[in-house]
Structure formats: C-alpha cells, structure tokens
Protein backbone atom coordinates (compact mmCIF):
# COMPACT_ATOMS: atom_id res chain seq x y z
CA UNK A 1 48.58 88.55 96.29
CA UNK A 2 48.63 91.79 98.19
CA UNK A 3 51.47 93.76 97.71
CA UNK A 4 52.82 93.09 101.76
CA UNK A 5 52.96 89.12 100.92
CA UNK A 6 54.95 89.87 98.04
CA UNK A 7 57.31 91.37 100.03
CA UNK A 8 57.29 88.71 103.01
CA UNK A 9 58.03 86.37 100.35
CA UNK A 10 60.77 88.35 98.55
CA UNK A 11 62.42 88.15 102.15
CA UNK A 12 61.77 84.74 102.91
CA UNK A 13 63.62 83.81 99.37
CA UNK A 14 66.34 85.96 100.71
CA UNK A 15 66.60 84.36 103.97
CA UNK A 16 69.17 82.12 103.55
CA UNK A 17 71.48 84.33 101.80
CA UNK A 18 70.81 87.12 105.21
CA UNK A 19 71.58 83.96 107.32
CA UNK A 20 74.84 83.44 105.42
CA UNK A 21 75.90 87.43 105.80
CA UNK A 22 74.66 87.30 109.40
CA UNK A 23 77.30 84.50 109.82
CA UNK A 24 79.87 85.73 107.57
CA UNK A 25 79.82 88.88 109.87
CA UNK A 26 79.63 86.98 112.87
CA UNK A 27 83.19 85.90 111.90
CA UNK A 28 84.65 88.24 110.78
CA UNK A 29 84.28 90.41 114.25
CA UNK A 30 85.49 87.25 116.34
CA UNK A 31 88.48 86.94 113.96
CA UNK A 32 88.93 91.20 114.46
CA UNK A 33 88.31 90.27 118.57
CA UNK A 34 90.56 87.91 118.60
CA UNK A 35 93.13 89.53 116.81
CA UNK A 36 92.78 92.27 119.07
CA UNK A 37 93.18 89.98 122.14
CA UNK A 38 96.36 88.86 120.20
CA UNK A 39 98.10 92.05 119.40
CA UNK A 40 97.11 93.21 123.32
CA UNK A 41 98.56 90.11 124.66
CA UNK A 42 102.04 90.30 122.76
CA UNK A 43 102.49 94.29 123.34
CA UNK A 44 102.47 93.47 127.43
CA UNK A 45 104.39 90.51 126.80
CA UNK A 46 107.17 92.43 125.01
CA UNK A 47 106.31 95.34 127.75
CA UNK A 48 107.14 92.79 130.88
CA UNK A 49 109.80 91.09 129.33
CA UNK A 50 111.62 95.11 128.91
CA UNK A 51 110.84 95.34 132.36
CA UNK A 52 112.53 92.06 133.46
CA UNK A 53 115.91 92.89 131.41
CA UNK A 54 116.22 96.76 132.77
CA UNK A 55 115.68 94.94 136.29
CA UNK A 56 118.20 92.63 135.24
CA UNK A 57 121.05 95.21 133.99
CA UNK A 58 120.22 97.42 137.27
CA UNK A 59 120.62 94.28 139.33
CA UNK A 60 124.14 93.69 137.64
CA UNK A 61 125.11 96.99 137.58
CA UNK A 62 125.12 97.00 141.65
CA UNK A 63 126.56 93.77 142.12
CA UNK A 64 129.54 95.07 140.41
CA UNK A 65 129.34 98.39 141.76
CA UNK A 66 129.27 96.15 144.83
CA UNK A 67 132.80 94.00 143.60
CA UNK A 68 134.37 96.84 142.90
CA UNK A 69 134.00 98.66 146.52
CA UNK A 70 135.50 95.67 148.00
C-alpha cells in the first residue's frame, strides 16, 4: 500500500463516525434556528400585546374624559 490509500482508508474507517458529527451538527443549528424563531416570535408577541393594552388605557381614558364633559 502506498501511503495515499492508507489514508483513503483511514477516512473511509472514519466515515461513519464524520456522518454521525455531520448529523449531530445538523441538529444542533436547527434546534439554535428554531430557538431563535421562538424567542423572535414571543418578543413581538409580548411587543403587540403592550401595544393593544396602551391602546386600550388611551381608549378608556377618553371615554371618561368624554363622561365627565357631559
């Protein structure tokens, strides 16, 4: 054996535990993604639902500004 097919087959021995890291990583940067998409998701959530009650309390505040004039 030359010394390049000892190396071909040192990789091909490995190959299965490079398919397993490959996948491993694969993963772990869907699980990071989706996490992501989570986080992002909840944080405008929480943003529009802030929104809704100041729109609420302004709404309230000039209905009874609005009771009180009459």
């Amino acid at each position: 054996f030359s010394w390049d097919c000892y190396i071909l087959f040192q990789v091909l021995d490995n190959f299965p535990v490079l398919l397993y890291i490959l996948a491993a990583k694969t993963l772990l940067l869907c699980l990071a993604f989706a996490g992501t998409k989570i986080y992002q998701s909840k944080k405008a959530e929480a943003a529009l639902k802030r929104q809704q009650e100041l729109k609420r309390k302004a709404e309230s505040n000039l209905t009874e500004e609005c009771k009180k004039d009459d």
